[in-house]
C-alpha atoms as a PDB file:
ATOM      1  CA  UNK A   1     178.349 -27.657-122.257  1.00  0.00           C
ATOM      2  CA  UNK A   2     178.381 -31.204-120.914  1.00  0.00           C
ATOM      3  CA  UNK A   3     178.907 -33.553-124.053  1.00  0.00           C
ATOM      4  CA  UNK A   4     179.230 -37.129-122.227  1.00  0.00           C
ATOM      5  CA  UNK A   5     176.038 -38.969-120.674  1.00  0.00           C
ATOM      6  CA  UNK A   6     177.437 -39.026-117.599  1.00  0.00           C
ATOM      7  CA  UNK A   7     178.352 -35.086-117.435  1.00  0.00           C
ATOM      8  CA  UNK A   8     175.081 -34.163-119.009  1.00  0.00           C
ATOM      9  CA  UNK A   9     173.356 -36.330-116.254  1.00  0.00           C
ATOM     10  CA  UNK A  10     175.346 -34.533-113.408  1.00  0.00           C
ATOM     11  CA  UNK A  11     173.983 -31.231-114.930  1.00  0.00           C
ATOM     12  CA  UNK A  12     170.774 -31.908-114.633  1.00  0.00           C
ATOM     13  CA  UNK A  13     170.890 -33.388-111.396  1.00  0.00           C
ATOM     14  CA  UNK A  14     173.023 -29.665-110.908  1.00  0.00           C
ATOM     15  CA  UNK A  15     169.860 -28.174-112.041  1.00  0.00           C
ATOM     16  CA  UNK A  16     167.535 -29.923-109.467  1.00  0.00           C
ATOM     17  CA  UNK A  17     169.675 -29.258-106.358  1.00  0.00           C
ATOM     18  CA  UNK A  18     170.197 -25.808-106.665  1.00  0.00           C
ATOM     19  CA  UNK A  19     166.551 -25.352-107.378  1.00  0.00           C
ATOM     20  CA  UNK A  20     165.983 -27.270-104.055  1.00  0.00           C
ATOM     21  CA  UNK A  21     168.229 -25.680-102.209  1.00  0.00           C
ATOM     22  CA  UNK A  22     167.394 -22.490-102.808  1.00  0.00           C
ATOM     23  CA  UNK A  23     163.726 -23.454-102.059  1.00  0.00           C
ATOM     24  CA  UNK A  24     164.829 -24.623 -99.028  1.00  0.00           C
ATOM     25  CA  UNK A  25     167.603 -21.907 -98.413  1.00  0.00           C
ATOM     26  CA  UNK A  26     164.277 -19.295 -98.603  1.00  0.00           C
ATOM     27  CA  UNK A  27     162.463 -21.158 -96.189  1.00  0.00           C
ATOM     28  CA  UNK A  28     164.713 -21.116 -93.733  1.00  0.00           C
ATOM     29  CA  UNK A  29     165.255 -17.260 -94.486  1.00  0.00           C
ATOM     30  CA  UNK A  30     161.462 -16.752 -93.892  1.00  0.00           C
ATOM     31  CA  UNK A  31     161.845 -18.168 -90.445  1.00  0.00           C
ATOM     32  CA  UNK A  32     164.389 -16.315 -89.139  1.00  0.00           C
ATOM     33  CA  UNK A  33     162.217 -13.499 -90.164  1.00  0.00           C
ATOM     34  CA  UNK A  34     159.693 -14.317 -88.370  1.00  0.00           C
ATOM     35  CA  UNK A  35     161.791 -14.875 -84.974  1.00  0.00           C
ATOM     36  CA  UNK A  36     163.134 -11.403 -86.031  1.00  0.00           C
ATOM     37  CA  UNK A  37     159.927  -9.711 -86.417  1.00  0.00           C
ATOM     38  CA  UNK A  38     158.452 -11.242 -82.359  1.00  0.00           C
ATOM     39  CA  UNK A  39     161.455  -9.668 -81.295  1.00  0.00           C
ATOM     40  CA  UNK A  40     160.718  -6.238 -82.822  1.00  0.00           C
ATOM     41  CA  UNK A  41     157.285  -6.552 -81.191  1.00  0.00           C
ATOM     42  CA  UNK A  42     159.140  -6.758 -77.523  1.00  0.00           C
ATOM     43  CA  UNK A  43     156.923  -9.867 -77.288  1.00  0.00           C
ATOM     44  CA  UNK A  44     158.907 -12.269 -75.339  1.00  0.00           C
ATOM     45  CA  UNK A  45     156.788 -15.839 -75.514  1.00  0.00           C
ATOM     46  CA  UNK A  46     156.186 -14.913 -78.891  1.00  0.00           C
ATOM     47  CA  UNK A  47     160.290 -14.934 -80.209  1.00  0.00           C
ATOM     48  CA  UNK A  48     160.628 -17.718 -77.936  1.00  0.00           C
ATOM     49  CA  UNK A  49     158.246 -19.784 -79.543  1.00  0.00           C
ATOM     50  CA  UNK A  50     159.481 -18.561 -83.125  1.00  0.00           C
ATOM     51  CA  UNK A  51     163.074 -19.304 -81.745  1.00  0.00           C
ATOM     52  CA  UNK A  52     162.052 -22.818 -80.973  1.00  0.00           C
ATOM     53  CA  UNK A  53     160.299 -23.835 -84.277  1.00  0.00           C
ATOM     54  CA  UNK A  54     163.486 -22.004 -86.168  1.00  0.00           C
ATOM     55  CA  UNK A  55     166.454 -23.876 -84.800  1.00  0.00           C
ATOM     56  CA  UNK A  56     165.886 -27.358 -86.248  1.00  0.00           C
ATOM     57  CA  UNK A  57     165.423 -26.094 -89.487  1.00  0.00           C
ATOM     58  CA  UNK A  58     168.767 -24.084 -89.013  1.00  0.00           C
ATOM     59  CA  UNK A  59     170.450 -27.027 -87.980  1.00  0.00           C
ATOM     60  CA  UNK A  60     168.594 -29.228 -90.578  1.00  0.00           C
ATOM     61  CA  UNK A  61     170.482 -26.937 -93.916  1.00  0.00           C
ATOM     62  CA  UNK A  62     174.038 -28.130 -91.778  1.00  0.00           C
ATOM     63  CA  UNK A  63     172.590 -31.761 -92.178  1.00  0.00           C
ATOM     64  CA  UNK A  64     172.310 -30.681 -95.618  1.00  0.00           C
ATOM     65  CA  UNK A  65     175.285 -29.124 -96.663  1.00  0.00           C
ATOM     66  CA  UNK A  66     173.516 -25.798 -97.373  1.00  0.00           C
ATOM     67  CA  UNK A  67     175.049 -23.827 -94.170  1.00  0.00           C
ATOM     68  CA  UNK A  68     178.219 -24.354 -92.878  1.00  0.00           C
ATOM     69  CA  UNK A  69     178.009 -25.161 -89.206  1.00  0.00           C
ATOM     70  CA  UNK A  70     179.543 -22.055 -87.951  1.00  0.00           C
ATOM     71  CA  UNK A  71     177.445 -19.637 -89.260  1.00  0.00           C
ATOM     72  CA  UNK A  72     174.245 -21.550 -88.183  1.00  0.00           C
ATOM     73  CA  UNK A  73     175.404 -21.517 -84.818  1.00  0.00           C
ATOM     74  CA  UNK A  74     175.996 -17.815 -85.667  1.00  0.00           C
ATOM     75  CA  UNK A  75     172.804 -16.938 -86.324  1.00  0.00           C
ATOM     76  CA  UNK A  76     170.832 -19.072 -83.106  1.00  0.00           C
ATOM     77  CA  UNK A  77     173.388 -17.370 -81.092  1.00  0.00           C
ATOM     78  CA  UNK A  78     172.586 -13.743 -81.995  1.00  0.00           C
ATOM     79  CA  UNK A  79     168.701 -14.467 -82.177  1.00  0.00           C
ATOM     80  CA  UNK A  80     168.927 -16.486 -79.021  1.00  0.00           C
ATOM     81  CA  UNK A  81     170.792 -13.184 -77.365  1.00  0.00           C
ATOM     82  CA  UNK A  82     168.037 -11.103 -78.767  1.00  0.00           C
ATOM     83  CA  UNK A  83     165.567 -12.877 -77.592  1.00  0.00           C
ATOM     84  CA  UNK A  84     166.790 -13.286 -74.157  1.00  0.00           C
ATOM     85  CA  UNK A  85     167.228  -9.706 -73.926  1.00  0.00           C
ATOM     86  CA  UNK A  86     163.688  -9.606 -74.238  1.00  0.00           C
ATOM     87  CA  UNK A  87     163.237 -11.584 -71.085  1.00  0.00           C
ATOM     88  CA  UNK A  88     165.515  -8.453 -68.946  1.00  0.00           C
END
């Protein structure tokens, strides 16, 4: 365990970031399910208007460090698709 002040600091600040960014890591989670959910209702508007209030929280967890940029461009590319299917 962390003996100096300045390690047992850094753990605690440890402890307060991952509890962050997993709240935040959920809440993004939850809104991809949502976007996912309009589109297994068919209902186009609906995943396009999910779509649009996901993607700046997507980008946002890049800003943050929580999701590397690749996979968040992963993941508004595949829903995006989905979505636009919809449309067809």
């Amino acid at each position: 365990m962390a003996n100096s002040a300045g390690s047992r600091k850094r753990a605690r600040q440890a402890v307060n970031r991952r509890s962050q960014n997993a709240s935040l890591r959920s809440m993004v989670r939850t809104y991809i399910k949502k976007v996912r959910a309009a589109i297994d209702t068919k209902s186009y508007d609906d995943a396009q208007a999910a779509l649009t209030v996901a993607s700046p929280y997507v980008d946002k967890m890049v800003t943050k460090g929580i999701m590397h940029k690749n996979k968040a461009a992963r993941i508004k590319s595949r829903l995006n698709s989905a979505v636009v299917a919809l449309k067809g």
